[in-house]
N, C-alpha and C. Protein backbone atom coordinates (compact mmCIF):
# COMPACT_ATOMS: atom_id res chain seq x y z
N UNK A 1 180.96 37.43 7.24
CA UNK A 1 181.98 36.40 7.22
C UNK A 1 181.42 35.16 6.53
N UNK A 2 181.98 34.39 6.18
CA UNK A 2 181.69 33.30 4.90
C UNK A 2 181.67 32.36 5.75
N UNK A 3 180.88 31.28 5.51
CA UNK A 3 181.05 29.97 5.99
C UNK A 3 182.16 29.47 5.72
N UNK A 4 182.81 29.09 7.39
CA UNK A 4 184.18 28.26 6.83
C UNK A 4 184.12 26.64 6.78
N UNK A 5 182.95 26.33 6.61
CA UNK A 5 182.81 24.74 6.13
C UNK A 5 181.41 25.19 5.88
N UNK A 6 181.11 24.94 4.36
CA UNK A 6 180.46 24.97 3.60
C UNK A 6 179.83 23.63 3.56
N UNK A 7 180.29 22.51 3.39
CA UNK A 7 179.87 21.32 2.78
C UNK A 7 179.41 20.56 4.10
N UNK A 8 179.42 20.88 5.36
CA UNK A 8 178.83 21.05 6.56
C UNK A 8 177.63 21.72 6.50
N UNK A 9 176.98 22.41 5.71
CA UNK A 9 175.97 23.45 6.23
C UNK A 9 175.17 22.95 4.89
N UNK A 10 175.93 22.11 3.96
CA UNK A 10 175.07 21.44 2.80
C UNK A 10 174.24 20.19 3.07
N UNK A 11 175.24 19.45 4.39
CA UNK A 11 174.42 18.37 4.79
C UNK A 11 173.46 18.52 5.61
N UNK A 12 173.96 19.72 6.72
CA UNK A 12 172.82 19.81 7.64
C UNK A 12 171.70 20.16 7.16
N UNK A 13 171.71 21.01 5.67
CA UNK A 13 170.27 21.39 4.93
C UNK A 13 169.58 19.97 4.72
N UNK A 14 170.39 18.75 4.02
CA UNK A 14 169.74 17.74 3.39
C UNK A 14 169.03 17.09 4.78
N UNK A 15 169.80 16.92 5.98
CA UNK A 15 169.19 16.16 6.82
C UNK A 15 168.22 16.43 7.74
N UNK A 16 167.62 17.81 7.58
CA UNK A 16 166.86 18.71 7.72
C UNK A 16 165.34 18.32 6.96
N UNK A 17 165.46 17.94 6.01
CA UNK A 17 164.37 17.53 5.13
C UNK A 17 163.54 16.29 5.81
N UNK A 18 162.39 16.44 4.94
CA UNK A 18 161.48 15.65 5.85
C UNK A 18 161.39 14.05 5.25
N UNK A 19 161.04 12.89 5.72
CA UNK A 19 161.49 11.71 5.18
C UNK A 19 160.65 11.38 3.77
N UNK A 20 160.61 10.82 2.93
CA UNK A 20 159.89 10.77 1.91
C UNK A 20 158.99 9.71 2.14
N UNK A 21 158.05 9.58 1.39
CA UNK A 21 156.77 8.66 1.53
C UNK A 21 157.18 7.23 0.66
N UNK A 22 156.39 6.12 0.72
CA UNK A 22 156.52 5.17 0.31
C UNK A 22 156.28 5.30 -1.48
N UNK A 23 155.56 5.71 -1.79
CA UNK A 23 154.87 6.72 -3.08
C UNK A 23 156.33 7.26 -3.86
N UNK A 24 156.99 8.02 -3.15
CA UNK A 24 158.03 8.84 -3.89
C UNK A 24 159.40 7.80 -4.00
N UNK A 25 159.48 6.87 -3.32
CA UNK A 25 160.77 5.90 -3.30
C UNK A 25 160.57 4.60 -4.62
N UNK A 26 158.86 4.40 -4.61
CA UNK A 26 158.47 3.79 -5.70
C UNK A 26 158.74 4.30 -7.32
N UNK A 27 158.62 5.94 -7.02
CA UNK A 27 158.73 6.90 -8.06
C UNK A 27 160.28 6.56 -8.58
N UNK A 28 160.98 6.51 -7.72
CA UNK A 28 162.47 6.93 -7.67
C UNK A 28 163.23 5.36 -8.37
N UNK A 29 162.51 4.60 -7.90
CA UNK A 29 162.84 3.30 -8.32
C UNK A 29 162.75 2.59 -9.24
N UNK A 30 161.20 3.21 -9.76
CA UNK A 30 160.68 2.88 -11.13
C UNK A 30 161.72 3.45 -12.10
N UNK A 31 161.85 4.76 -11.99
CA UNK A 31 162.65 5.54 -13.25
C UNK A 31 164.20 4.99 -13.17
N UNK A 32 164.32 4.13 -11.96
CA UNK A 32 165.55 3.78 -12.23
C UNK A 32 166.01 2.79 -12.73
N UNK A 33 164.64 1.80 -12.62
CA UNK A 33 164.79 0.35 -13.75
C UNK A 33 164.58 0.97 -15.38
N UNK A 34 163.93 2.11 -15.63
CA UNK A 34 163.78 2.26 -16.79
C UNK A 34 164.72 2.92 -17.27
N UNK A 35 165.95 3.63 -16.67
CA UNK A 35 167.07 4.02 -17.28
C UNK A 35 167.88 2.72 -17.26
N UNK A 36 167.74 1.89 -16.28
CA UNK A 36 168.59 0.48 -16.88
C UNK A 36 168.34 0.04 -17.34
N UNK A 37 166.95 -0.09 -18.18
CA UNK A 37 166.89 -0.77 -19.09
C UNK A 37 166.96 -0.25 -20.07
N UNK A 38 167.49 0.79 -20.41
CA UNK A 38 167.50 1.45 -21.56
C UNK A 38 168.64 1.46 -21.80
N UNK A 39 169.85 1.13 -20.90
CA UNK A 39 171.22 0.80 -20.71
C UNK A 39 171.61 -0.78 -21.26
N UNK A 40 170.57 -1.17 -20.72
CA UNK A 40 170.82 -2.74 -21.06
C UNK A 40 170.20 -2.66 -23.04
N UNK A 41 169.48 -2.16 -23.15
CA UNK A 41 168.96 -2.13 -24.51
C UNK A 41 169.99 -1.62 -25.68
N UNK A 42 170.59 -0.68 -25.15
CA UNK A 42 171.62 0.41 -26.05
C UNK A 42 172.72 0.10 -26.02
N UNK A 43 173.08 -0.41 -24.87
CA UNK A 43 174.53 -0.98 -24.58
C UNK A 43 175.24 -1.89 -26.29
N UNK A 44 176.67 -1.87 -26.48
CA UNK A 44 177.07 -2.81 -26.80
C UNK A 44 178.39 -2.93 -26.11
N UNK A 45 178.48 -2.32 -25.54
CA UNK A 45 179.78 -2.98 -24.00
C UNK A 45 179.41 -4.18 -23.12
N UNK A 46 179.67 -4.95 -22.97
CA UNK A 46 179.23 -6.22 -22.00
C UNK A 46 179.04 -5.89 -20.80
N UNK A 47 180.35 -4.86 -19.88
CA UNK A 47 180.33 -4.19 -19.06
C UNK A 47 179.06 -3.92 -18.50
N UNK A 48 178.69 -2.36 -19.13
CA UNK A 48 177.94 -1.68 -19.26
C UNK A 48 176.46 -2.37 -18.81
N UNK A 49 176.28 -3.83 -19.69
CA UNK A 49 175.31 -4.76 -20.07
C UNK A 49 175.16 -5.74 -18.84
N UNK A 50 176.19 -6.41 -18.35
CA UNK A 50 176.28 -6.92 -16.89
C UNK A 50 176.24 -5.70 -15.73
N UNK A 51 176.18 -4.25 -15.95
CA UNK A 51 175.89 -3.81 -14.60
C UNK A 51 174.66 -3.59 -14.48
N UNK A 52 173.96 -3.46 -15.68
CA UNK A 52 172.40 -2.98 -16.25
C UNK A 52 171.31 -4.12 -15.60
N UNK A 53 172.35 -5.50 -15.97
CA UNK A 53 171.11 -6.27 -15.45
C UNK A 53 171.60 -6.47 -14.35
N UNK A 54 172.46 -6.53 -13.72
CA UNK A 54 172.80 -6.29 -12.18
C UNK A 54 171.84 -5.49 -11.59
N UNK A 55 171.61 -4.01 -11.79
CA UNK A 55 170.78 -2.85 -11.65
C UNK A 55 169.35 -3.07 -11.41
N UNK A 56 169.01 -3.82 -12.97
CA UNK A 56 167.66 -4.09 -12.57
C UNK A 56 166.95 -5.19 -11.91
N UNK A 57 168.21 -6.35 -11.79
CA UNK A 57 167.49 -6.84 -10.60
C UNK A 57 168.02 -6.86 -9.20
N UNK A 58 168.73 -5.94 -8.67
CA UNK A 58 168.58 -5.50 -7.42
C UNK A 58 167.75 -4.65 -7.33
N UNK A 59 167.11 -3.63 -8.23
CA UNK A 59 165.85 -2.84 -8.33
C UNK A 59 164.50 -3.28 -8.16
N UNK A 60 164.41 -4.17 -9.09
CA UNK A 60 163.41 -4.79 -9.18
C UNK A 60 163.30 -5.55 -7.42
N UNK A 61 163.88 -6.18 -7.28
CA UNK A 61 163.50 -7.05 -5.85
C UNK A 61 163.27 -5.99 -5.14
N UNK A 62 163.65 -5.12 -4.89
CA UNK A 62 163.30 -3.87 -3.79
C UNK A 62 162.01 -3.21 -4.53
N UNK A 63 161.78 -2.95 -5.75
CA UNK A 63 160.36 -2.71 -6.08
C UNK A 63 159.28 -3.72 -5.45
N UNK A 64 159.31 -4.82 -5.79
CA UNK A 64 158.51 -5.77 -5.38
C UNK A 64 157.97 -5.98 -3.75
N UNK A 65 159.21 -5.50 -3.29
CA UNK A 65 159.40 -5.83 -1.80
C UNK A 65 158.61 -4.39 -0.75
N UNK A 66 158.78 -3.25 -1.65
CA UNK A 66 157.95 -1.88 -1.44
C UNK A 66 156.19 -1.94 -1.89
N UNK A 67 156.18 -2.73 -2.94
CA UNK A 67 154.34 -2.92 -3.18
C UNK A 67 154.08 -3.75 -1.97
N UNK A 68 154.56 -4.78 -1.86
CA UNK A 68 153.99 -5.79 -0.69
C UNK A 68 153.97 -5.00 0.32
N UNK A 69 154.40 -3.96 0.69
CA UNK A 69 155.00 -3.31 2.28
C UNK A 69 153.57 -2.48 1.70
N UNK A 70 153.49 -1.86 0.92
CA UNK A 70 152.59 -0.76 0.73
C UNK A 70 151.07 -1.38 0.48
N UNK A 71 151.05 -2.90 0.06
CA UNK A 71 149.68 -3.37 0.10
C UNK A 71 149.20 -3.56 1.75
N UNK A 72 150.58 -3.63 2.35
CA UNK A 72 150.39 -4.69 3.51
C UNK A 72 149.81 -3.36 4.85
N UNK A 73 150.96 -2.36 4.35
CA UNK A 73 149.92 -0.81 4.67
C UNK A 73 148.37 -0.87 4.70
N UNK A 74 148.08 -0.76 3.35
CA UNK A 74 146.78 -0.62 2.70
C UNK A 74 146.02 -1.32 3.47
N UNK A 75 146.23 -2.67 3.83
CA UNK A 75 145.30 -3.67 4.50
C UNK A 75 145.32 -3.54 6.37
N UNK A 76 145.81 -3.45 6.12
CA UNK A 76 146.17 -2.72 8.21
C UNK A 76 145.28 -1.80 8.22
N UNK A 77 145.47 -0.96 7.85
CA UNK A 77 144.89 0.66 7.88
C UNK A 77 143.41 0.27 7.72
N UNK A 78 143.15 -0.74 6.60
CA UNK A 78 141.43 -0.93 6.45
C UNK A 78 141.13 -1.49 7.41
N UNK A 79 141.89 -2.64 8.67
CA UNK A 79 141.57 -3.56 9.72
C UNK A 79 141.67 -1.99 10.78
N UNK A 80 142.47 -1.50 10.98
CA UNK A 80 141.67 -0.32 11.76
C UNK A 80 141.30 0.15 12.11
N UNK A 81 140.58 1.02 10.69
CA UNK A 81 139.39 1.59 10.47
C UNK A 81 138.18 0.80 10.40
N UNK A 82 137.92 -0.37 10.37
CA UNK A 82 137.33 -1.39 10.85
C UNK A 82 136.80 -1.74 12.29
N UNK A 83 138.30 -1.78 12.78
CA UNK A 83 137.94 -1.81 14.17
C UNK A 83 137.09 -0.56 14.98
N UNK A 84 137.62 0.85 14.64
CA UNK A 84 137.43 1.66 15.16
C UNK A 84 136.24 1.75 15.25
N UNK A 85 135.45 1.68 13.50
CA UNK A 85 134.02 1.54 13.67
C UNK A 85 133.29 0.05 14.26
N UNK A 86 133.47 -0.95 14.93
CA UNK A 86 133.16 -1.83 15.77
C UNK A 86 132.41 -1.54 16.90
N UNK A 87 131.06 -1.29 17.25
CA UNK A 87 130.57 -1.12 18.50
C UNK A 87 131.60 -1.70 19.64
């Protein structure tokens, strides 16, 4: 017998998945300022050109805002492992 809700059994696959790392959202974000800017570059629609830089800087601030989170990682983790080794 066939699944009678299909698009039910598509989400429960996606939400099933495991959460992604700080690493892969950076990945995801990067390539996405560089297709807007390649939008904003090619464009001659204004449109097109005001959503591009719309794009990249709501991108950009959330890039920026993911290094600081991920330095701020980096530096915890060394206070730590720091501590741990502390007589």
């Amino acid at each position: 017998m066939a699944n009678p809700n299909p698009h039910a059994a598509r989400i429960a696959k996606k939400r099933a998945r495991k959460p992604g790392d700080l690493s892969q959202v950076l990945r995801m974000l990067w390539q996405a300022l560089l297709e807007a800017e390649e939008v904003l570059l090619e464009s001659d629609n204004a449109e097109w050109t005001l959503k591009a830089v719309h794009a990249i800087s709501q991108s950009a601030g959330q890039y920026v805002k993911l290094l600081e989170v991920g330095e701020l990682e980096a530096r915890l983790a060394a206070v730590e492992q720091a501590m741990k080794e502390r007589p």
